[in-house]
Every structure is written in C-alpha cells, then in structure tokens.
N, C-alpha and C. Protein backbone atom coordinates (compact mmCIF):
# COMPACT_ATOMS: atom_id res chain seq x y z
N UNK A 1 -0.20 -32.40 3.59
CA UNK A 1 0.03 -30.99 3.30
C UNK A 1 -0.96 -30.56 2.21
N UNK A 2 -1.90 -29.25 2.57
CA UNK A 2 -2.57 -29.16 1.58
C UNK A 2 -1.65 -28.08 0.31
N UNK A 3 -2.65 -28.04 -0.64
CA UNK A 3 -1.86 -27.18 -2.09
C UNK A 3 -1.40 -25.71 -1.60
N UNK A 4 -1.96 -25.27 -0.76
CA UNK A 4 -1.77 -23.94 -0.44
C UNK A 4 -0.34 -24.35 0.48
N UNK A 5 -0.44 -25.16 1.51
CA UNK A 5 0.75 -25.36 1.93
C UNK A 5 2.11 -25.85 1.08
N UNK A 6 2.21 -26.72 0.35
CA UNK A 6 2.60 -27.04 -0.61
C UNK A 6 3.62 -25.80 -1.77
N UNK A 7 2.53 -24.96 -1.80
CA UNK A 7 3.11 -23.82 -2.82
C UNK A 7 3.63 -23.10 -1.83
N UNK A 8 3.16 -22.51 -0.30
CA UNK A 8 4.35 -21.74 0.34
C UNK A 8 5.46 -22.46 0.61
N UNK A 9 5.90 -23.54 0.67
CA UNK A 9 6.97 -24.23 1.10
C UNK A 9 7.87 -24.17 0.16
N UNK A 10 7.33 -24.49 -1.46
CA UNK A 10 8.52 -24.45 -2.01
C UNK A 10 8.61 -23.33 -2.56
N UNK A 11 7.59 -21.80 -2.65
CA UNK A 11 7.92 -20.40 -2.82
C UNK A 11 9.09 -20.18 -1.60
N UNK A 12 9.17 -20.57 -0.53
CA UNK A 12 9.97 -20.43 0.49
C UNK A 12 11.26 -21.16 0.46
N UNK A 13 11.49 -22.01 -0.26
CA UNK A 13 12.67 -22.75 -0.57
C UNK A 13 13.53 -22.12 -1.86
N UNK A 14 12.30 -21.70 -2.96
CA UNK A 14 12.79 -20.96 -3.81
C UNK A 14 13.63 -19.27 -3.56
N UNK A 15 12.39 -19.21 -3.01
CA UNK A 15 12.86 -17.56 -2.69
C UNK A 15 14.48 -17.24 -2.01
N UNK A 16 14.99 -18.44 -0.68
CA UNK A 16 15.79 -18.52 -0.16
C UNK A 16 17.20 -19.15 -1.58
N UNK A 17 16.80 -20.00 -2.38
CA UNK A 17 17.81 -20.28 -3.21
C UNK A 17 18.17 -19.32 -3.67
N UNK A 18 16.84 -18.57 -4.50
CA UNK A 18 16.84 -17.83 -6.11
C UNK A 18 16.88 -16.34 -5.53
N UNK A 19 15.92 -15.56 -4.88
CA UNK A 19 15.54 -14.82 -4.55
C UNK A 19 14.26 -14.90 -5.29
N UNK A 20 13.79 -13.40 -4.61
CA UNK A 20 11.96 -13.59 -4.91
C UNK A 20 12.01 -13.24 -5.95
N UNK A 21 12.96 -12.04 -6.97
CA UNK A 21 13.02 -11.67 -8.43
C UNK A 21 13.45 -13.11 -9.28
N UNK A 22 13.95 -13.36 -9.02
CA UNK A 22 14.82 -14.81 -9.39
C UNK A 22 14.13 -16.14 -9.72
N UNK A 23 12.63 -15.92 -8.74
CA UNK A 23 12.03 -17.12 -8.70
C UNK A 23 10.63 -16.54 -9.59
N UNK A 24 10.43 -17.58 -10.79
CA UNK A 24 8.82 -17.56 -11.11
C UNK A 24 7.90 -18.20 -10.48
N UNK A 25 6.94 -17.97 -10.99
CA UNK A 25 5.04 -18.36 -10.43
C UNK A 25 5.51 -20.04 -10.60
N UNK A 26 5.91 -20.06 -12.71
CA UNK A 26 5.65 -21.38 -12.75
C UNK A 26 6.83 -22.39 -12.12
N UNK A 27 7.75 -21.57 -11.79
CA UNK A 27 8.94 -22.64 -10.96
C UNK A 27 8.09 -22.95 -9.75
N UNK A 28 7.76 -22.20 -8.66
CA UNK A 28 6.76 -22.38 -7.95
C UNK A 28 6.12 -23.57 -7.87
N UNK A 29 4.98 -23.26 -9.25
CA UNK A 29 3.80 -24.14 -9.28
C UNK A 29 4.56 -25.59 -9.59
N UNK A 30 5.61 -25.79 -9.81
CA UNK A 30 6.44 -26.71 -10.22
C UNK A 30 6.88 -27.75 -9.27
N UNK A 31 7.30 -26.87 -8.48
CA UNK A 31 8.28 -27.51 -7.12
C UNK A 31 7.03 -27.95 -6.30
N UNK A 32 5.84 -27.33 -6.42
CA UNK A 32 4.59 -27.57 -5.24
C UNK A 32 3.61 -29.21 -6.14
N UNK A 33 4.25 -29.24 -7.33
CA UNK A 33 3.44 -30.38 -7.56
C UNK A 33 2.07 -29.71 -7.86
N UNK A 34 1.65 -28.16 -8.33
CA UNK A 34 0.29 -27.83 -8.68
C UNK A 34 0.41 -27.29 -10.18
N UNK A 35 -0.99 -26.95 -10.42
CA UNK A 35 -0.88 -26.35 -12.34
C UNK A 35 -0.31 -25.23 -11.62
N UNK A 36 -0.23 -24.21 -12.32
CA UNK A 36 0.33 -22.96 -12.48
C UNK A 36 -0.61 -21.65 -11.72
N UNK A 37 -1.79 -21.99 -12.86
CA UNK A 37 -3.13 -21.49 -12.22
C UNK A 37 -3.61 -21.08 -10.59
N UNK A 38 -2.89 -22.45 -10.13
CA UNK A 38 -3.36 -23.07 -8.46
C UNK A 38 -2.82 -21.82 -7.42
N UNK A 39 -1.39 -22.17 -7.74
CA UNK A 39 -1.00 -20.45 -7.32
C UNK A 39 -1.47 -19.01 -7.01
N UNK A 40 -2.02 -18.69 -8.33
CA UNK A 40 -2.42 -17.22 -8.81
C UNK A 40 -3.84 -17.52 -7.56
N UNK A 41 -4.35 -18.99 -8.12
CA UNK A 41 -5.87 -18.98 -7.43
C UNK A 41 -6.48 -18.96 -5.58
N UNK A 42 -4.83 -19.54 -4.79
CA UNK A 42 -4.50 -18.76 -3.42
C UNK A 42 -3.93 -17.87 -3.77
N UNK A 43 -3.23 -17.18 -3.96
CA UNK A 43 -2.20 -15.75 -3.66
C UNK A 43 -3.19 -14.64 -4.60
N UNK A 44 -3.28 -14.75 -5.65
CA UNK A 44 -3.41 -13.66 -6.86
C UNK A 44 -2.33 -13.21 -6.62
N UNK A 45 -1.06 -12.64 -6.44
CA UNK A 45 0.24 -12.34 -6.88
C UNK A 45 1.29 -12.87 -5.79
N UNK A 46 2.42 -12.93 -6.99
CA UNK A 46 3.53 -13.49 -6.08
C UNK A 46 4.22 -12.29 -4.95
N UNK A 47 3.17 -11.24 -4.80
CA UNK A 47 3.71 -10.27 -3.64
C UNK A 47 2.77 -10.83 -2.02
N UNK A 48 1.34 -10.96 -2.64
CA UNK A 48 0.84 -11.67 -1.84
C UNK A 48 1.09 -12.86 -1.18
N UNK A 49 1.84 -13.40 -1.92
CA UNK A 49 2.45 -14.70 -1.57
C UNK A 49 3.07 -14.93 -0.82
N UNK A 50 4.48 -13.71 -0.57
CA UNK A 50 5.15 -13.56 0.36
C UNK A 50 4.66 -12.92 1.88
N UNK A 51 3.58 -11.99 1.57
CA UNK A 51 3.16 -11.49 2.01
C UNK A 51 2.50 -12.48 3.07
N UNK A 52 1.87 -13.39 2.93
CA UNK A 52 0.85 -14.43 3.51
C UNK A 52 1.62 -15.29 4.13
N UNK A 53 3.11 -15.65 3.41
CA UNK A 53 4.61 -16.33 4.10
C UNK A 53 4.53 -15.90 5.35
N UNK A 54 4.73 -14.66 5.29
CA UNK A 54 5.45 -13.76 6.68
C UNK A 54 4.09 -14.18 7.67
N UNK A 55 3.15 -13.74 7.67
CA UNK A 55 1.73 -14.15 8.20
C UNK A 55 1.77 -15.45 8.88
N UNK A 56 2.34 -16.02 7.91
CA UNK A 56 2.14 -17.62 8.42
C UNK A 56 2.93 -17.69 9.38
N UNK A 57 4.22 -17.14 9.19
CA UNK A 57 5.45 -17.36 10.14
C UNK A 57 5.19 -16.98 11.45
N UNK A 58 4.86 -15.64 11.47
CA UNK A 58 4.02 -14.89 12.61
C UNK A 58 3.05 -15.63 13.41
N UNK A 59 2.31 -16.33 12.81
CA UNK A 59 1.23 -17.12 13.60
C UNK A 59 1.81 -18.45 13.87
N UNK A 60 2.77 -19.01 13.25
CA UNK A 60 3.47 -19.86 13.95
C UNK A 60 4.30 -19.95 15.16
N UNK A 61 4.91 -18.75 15.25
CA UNK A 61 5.36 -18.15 16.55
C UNK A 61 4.60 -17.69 17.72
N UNK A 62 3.52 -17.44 16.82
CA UNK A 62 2.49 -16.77 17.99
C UNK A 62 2.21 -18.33 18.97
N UNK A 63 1.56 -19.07 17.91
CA UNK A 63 1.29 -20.68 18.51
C UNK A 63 1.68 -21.13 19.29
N UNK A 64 3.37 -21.38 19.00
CA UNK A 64 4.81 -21.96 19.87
C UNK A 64 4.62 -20.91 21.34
N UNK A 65 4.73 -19.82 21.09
CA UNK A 65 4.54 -18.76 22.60
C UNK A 65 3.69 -19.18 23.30
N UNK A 66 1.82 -19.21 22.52
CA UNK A 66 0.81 -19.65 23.17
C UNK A 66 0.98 -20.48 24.24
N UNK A 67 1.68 -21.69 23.41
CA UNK A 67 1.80 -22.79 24.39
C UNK A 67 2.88 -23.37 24.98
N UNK A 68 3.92 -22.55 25.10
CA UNK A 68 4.67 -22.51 26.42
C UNK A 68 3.53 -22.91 28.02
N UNK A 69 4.01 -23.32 28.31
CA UNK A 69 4.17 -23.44 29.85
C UNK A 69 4.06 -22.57 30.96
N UNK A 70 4.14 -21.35 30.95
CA UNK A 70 4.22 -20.03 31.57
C UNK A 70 2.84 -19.67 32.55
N UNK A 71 2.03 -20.65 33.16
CA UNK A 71 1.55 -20.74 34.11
C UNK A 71 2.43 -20.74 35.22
N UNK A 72 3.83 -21.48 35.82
CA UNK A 72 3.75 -21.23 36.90
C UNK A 72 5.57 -20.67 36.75
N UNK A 73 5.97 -20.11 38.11
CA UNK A 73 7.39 -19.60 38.18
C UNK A 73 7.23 -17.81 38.16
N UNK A 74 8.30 -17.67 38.76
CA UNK A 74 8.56 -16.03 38.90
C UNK A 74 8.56 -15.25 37.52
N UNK A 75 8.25 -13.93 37.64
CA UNK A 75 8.29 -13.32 36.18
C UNK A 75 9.74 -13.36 35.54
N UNK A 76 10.77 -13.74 35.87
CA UNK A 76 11.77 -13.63 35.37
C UNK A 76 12.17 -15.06 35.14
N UNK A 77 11.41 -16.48 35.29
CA UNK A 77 11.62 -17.88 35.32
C UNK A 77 10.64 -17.90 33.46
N UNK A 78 9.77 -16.69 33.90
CA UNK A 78 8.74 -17.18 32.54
C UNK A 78 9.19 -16.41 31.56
N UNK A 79 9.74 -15.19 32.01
CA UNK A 79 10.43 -14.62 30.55
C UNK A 79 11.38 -15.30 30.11
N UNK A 80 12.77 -16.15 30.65
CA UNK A 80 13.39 -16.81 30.50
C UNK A 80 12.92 -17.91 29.23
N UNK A 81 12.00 -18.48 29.64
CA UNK A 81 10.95 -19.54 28.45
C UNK A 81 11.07 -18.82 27.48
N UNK A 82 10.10 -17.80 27.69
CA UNK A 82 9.96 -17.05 25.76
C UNK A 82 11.34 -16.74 25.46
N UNK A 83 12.46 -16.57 25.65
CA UNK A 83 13.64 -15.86 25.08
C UNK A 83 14.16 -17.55 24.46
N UNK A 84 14.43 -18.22 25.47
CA UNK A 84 14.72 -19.88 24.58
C UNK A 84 13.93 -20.24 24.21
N UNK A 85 12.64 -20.22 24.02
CA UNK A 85 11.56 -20.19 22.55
C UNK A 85 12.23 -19.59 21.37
N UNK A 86 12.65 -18.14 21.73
CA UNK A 86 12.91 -17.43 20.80
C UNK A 86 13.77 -18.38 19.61
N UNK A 87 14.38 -18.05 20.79
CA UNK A 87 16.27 -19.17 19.75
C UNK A 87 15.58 -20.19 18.76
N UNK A 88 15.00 -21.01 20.09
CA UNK A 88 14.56 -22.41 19.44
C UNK A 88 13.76 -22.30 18.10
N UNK A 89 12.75 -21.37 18.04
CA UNK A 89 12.35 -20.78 17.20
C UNK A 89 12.66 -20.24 15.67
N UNK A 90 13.94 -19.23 15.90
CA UNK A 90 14.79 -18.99 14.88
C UNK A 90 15.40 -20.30 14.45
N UNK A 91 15.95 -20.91 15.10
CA UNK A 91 16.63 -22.35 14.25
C UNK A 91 15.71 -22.69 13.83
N UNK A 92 14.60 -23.14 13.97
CA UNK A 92 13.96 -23.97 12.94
C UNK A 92 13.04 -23.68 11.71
N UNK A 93 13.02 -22.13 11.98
CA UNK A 93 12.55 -21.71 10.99
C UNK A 93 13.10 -20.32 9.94
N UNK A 94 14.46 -21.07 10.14
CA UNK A 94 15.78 -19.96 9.91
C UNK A 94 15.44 -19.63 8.29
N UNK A 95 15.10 -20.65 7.29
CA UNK A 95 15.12 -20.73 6.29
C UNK A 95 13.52 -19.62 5.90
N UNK A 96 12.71 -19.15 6.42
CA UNK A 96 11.68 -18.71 6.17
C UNK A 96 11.88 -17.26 6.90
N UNK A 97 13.18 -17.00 8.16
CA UNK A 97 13.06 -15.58 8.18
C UNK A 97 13.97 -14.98 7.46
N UNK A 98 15.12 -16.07 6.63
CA UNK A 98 15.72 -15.51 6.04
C UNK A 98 15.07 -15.26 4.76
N UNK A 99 14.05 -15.65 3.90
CA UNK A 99 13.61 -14.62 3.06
C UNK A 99 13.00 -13.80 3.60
N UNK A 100 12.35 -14.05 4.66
CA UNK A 100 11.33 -12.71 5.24
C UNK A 100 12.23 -11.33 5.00
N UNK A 101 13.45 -11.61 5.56
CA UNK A 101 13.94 -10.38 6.17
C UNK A 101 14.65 -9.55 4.58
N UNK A 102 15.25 -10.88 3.99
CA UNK A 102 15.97 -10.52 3.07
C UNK A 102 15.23 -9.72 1.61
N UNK A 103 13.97 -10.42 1.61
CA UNK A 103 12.65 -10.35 0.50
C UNK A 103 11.73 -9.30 0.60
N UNK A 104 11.02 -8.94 2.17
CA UNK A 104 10.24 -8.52 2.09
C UNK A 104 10.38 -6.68 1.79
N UNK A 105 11.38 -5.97 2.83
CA UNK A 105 11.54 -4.76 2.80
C UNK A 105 11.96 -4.36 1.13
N UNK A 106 12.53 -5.05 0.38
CA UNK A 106 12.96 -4.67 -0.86
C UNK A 106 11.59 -5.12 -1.80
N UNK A 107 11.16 -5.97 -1.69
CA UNK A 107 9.77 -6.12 -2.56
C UNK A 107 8.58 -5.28 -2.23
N UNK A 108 8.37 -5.31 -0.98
CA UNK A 108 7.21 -4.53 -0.37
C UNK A 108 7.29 -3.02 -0.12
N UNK A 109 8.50 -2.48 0.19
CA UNK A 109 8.94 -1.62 0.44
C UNK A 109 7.70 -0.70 0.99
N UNK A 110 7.56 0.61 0.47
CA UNK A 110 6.46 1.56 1.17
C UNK A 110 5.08 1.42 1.25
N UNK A 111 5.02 -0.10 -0.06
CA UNK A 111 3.80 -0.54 -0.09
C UNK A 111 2.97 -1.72 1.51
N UNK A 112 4.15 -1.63 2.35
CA UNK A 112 3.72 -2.41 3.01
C UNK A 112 2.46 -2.16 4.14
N UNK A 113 1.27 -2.18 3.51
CA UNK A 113 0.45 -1.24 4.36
C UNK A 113 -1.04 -1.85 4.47
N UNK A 114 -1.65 -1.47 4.96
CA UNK A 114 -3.11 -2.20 4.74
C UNK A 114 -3.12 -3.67 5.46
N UNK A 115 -3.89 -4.10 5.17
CA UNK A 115 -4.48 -5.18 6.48
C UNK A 115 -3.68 -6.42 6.76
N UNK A 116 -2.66 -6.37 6.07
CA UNK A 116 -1.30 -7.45 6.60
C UNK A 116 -0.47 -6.21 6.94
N UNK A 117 -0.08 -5.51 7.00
CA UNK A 117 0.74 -4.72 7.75
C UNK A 117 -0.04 -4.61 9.41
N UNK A 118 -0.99 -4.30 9.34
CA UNK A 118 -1.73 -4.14 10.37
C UNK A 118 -1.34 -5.46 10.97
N UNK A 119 -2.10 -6.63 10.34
CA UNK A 119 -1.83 -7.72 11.21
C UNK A 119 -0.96 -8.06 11.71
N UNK A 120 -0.15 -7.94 11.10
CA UNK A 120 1.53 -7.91 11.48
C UNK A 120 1.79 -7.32 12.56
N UNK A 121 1.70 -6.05 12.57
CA UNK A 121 1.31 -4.91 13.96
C UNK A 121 0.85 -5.50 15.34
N UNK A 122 -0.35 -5.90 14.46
CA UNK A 122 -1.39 -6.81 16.23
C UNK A 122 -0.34 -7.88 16.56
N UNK A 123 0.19 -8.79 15.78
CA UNK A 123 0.76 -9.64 16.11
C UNK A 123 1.89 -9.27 16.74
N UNK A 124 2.95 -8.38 16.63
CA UNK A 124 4.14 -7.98 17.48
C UNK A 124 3.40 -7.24 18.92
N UNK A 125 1.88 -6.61 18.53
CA UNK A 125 1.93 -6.37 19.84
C UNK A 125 1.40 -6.82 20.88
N UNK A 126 1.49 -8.39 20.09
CA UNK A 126 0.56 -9.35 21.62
C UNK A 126 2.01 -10.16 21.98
N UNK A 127 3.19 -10.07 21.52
CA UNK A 127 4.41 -10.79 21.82
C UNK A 127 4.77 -9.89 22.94
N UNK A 128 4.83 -8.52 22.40
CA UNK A 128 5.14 -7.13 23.12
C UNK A 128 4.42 -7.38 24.64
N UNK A 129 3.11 -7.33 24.84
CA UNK A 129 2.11 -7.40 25.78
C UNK A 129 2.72 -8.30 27.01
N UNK A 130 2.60 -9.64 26.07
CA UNK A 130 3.21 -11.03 27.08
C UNK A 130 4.94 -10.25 27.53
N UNK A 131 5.53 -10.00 26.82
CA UNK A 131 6.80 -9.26 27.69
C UNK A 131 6.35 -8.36 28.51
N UNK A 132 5.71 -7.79 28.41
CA UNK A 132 4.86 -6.68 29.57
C UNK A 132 4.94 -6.56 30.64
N UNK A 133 3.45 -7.77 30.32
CA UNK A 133 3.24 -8.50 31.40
C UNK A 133 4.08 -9.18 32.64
N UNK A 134 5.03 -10.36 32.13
CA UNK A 134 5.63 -11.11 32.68
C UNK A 134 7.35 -10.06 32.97
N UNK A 135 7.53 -8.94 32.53
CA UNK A 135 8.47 -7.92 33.11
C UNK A 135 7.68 -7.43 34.74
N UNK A 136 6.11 -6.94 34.59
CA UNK A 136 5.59 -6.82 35.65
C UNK A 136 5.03 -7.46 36.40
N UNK A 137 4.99 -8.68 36.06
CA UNK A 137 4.94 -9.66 37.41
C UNK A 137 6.05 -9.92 37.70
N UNK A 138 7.46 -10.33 36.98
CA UNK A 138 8.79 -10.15 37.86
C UNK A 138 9.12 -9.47 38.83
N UNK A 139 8.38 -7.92 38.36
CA UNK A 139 9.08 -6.57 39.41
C UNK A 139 8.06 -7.07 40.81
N UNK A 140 6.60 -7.48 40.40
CA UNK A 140 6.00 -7.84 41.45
C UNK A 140 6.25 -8.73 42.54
N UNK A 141 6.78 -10.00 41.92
CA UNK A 141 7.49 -10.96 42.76
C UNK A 141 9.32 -10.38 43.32
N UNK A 142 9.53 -9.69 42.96
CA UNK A 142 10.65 -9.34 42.87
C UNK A 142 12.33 -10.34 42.51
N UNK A 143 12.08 -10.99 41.41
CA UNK A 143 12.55 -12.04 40.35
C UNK A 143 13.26 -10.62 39.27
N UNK A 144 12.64 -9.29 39.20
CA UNK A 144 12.91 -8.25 38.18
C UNK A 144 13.50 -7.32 38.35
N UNK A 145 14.17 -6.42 38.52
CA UNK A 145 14.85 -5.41 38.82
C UNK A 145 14.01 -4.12 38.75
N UNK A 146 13.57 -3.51 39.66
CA UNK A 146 12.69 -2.26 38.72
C UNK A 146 13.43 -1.55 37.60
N UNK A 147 12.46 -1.49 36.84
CA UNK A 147 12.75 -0.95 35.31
C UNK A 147 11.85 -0.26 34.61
N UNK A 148 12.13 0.51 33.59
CA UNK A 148 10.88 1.15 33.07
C UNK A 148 10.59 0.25 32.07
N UNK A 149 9.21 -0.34 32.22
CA UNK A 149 8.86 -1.53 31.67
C UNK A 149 8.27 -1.33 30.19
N UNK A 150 8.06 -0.16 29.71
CA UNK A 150 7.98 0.02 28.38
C UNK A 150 9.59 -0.06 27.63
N UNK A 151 10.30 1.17 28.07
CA UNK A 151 11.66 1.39 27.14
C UNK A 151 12.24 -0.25 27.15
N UNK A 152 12.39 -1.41 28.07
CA UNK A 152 12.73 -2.23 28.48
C UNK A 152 12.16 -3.63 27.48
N UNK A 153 10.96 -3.57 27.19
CA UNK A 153 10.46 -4.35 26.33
C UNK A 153 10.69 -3.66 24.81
N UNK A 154 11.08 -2.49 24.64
CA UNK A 154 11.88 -1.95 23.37
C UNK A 154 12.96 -2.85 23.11
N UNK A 155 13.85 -2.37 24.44
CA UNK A 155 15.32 -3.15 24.16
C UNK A 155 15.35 -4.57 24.02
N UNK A 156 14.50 -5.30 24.68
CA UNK A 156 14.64 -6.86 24.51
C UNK A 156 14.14 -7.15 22.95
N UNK A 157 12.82 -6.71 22.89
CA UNK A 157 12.87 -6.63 21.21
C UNK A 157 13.33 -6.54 20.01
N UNK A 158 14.21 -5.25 20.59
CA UNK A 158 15.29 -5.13 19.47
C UNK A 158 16.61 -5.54 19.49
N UNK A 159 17.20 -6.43 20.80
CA UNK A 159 18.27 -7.50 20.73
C UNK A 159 17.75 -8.43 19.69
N UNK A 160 16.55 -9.11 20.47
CA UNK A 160 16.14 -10.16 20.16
C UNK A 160 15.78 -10.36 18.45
N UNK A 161 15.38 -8.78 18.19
CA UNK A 161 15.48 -8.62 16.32
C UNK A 161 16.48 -8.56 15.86
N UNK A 162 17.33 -7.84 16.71
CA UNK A 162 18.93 -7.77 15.91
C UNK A 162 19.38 -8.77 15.51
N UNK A 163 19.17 -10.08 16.54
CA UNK A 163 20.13 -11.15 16.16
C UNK A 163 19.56 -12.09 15.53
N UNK A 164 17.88 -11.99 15.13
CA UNK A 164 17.19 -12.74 14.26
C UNK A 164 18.12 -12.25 13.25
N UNK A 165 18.06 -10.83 12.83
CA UNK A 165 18.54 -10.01 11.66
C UNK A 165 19.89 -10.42 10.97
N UNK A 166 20.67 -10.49 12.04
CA UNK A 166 21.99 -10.95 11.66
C UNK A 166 22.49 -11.80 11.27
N UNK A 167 21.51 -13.26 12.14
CA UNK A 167 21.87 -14.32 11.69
C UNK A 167 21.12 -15.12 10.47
N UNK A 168 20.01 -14.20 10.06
CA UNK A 168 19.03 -14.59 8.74
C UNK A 168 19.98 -13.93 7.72
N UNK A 169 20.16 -13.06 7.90
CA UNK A 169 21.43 -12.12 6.59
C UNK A 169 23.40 -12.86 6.43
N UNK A 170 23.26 -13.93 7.86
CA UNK A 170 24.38 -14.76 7.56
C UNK A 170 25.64 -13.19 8.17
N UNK A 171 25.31 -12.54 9.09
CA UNK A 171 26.70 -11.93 9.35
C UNK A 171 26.91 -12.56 10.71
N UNK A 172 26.35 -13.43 11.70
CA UNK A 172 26.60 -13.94 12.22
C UNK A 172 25.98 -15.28 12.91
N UNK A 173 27.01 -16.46 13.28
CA UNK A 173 26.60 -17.29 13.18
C UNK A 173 26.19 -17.46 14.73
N UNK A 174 24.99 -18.21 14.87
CA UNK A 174 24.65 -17.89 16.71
C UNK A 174 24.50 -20.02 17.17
N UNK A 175 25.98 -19.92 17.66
CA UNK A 175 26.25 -20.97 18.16
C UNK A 175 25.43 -20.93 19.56
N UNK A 176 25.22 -22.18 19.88
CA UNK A 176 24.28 -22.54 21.30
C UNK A 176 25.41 -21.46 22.41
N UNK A 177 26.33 -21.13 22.69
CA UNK A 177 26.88 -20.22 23.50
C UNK A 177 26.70 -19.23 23.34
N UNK A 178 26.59 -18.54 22.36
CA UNK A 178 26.44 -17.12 21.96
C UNK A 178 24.39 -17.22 22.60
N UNK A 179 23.74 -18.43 22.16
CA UNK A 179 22.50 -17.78 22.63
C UNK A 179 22.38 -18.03 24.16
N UNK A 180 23.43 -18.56 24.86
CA UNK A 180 23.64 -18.78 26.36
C UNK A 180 23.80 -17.53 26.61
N UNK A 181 24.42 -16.58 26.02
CA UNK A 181 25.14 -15.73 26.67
C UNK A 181 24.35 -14.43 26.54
N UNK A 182 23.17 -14.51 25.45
CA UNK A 182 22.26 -13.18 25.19
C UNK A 182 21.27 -13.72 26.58
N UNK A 183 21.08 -14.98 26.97
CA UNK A 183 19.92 -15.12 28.28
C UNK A 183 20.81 -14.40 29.20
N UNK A 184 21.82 -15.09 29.32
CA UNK A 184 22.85 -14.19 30.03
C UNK A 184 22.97 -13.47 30.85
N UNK A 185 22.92 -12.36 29.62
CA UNK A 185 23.27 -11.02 29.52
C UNK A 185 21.66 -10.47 30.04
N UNK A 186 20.28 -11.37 29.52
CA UNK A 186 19.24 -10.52 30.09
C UNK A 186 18.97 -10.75 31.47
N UNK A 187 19.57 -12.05 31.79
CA UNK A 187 19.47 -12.06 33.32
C UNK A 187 20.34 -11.08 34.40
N UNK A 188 21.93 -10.53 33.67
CA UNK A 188 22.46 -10.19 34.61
C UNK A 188 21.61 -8.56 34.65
N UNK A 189 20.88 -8.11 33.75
CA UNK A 189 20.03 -6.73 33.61
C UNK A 189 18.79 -6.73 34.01
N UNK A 190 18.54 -7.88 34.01
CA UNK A 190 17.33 -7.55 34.69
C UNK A 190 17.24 -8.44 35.65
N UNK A 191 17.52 -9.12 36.38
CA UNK A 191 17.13 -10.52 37.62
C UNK A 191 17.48 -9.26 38.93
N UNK A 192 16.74 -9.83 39.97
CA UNK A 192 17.33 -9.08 41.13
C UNK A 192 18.09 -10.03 41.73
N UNK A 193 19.04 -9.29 42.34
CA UNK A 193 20.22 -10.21 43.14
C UNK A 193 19.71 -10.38 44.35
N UNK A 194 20.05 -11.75 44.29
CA UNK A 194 19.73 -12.58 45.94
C UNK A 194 20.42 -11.66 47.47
C-alpha cells in the first residue's frame, strides 16, 4: 500500500468513527503511519481529501462494472449482473459510502463544483450509458419490456441510490433477501413474459 493509499484508508476509517469535523490531519497522519506534512503534501486540504475518497470510490466501481462479464446473454441477463454488482459492491465498500454520503453534502455543500464535481458527473454518466445501452438491447432481443429508456434508467438509479442511501445512513438494514427482492422487483418491471 502506498502513503497516499495508506492516508485514505485510515482518513476513511476515521471519518466513519469520528466524523470528518471530529477527525484531524494529525490523527490521520497517525493512523497512516506518515509525518503529518505527508498528508497536506497529497491532498493540500482535508476537503480535498475527501474529495479524492469519493473519486477513488467511483473509479473503483467503475473497474468492478468494467469487468463484469457482460459480453454474452440477453439485455435483461446483463443488466441483471450490474444490479448484483451493485449489492456486491455496496457491502464491501459500505464503510467508504457511508462517509461519502454522510460527509460529503455537509462539508462540500454548494462548494461542490469544478473538476471533481464534473468528474463525478462523467463517471455516473458512463454507469448511466451502460444501463442504456443494455435496457436497449433487452427491448431489442426482447428479454425487456418496451419502456421509455431514459425516464427508466432514472428510476433504476434512483432505487438503486436510495438504498445505497439508506443503508450507508443505517435506516435500513439490506439482508441478502431484501436485495433478492429489489432484482425482483426489476425483473417483474421490466422482463418480458414468456
């Protein structure tokens, strides 16, 4: 693990204990095993810091999607994949969206703008895209229900955020049934019946 990795891991362990007000630079530089300095000298501030968190997280997800499997099967066999990505996803990196979610809007607030906001942007809208896509090759193979394939990749999005949301903020707990039952629920809305 290099130092830069090192200091997001345990800014990310901290942040989730302490909160991000809660937690200093030098607790930080502490828990990462670096001077103090080392910190300031990747981030320059502990807003950036978080800021570069979320980034990371994002491109870690992006990665895991990348390399799914989703060469072969009906559009509704391959959306299926990314949605249990999804899950699989949130569990293991439960501890990093729960500061995301909990940290960022209150620290960053209106400031969240400029070329990590942006990136951020590109990045939801190449997740967005691949749902698109694989909504319209479903309808093509007919695996999909016709649908209006924009409003439709809204709604899966914003299930699929809701219950990141919910279960990073701890109002609900998403037992392996409950995420049986959101595939579910997108199969019985969108699959075409045999």
């Amino acid at each position: 693990m290099t130092r830069k990795e090192s200091i997001l891991h345990a800014a990310r362990s901290l942040f989730a204990e302490k909160g991000f007000d809660g937690t200093s630079t030098a607790e930080i530089a502490e828990r990462a095993g670096v001077a103090h300095g080392t910190v300031f000298h990747h981030f320059k501030t502990k807003e950036n810091l978080l800021l570069v968190m979320g980034e990371t997280l994002i491109d870690a997800y992006l990665d895991g999607l990348r390399a799914l499997p989703l060469g072969e099967g009906s559009g509704w066999e391959r959306l299926e994949h990314t949605l249990r990505y999804h899950f699989a996803f949130m569990g293991e990196h439960a501890q990093g969206l729960l500061v995301m979610i909990r940290e960022s809007p209150r620290v960053l607030g209106e400031r969240f703008t400029g070329p990590h906001a942006e990136y951020i942007r590109r990045c939801m809208n190449a997740v967005n895209d691949l749902r698109r896509q694989l909504l319209e090759q479903g309808q093509a193979d007919g695996s999909i229900v016709p649908c209006p394939v924009e409003q439709t990749v809204f709604l899966v999005d914003s299930l699929l955020g809701g219950i990141v949301h919910n279960q990073a903020k701890g109002i609900v707990e998403m037992p392996q049934e409950l995420l049986e039952a959101t595939v579910a629920f997108c199969r019985r809305s969108l699959c075409a019946t045999d």
